[in-house]
Protein backbone atom coordinates (compact mmCIF):
# COMPACT_ATOMS: atom_id res chain seq x y z
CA UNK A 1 95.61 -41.18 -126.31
CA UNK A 2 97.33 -39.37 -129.41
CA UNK A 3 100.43 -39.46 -129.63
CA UNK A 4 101.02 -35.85 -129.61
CA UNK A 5 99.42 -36.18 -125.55
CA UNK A 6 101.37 -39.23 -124.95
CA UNK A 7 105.10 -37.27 -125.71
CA UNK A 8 102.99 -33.89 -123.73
CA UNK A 9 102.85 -36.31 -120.52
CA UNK A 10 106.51 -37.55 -121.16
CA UNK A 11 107.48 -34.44 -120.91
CA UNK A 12 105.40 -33.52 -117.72
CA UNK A 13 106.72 -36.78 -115.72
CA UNK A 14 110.42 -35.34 -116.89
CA UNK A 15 110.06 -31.93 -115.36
CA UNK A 16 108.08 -33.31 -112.50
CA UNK A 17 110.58 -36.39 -111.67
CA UNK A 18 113.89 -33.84 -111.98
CA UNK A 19 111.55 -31.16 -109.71
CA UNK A 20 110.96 -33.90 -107.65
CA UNK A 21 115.13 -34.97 -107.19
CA UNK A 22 116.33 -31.49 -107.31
CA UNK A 23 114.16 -31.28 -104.11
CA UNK A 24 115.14 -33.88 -102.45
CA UNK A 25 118.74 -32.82 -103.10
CA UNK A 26 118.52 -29.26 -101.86
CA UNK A 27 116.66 -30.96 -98.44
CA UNK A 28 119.25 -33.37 -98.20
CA UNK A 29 122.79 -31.83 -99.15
CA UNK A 30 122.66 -28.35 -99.80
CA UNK A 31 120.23 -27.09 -96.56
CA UNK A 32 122.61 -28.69 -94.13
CA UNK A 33 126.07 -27.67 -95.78
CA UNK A 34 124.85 -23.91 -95.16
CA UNK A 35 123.16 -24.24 -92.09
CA UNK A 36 126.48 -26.41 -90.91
CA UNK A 37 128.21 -23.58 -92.67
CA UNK A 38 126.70 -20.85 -91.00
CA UNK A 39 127.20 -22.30 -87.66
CA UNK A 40 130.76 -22.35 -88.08
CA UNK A 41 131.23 -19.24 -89.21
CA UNK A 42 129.42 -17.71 -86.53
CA UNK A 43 131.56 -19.40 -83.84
CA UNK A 44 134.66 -19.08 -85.52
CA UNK A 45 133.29 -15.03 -85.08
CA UNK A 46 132.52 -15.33 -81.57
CA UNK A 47 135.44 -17.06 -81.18
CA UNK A 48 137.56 -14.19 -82.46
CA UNK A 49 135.73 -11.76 -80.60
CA UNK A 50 136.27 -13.24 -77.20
CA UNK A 51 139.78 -14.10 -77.87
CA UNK A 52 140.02 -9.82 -78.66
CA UNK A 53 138.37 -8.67 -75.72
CA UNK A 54 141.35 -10.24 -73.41
C-alpha cells in the first residue's frame, strides 16, 4: 500500500467514524428531544383549547 492510499483510507475511516457518531447522536438525543418536544406542544394546545371552550 502507497502511501498516498494509506492517508486516502485515513481519510475514509474519518468521514465514516464521524458519519457513524453523528448518527448515533441524532438517534439518541436529538429524535427524542423533538418528538418529546412535539408532544408537549401539542398538549399544551389541546390544553388551551379545552380550557377556551368553557
Amino acid at each position: 500500500m502507497e502511501f498516498t492510499q494509506f492517508v486516502g483510507f485515513l481519510i475514509f475511516l474519518t468521514v465514516f467514524t464521524m458519519g457513524f457518531w453523528l448518527l448515533i447522536f441524532a438517534l439518541t438525543f436529538i429524535v427524542p428531544y423533538w418528538l418529546f418536544g412535539n408532544l408537549m406542544e401539542n398538549f399544551k394546545l389541546r390544553r388551551e383549547a379545552k380550557k377556551n371552550k368553557k
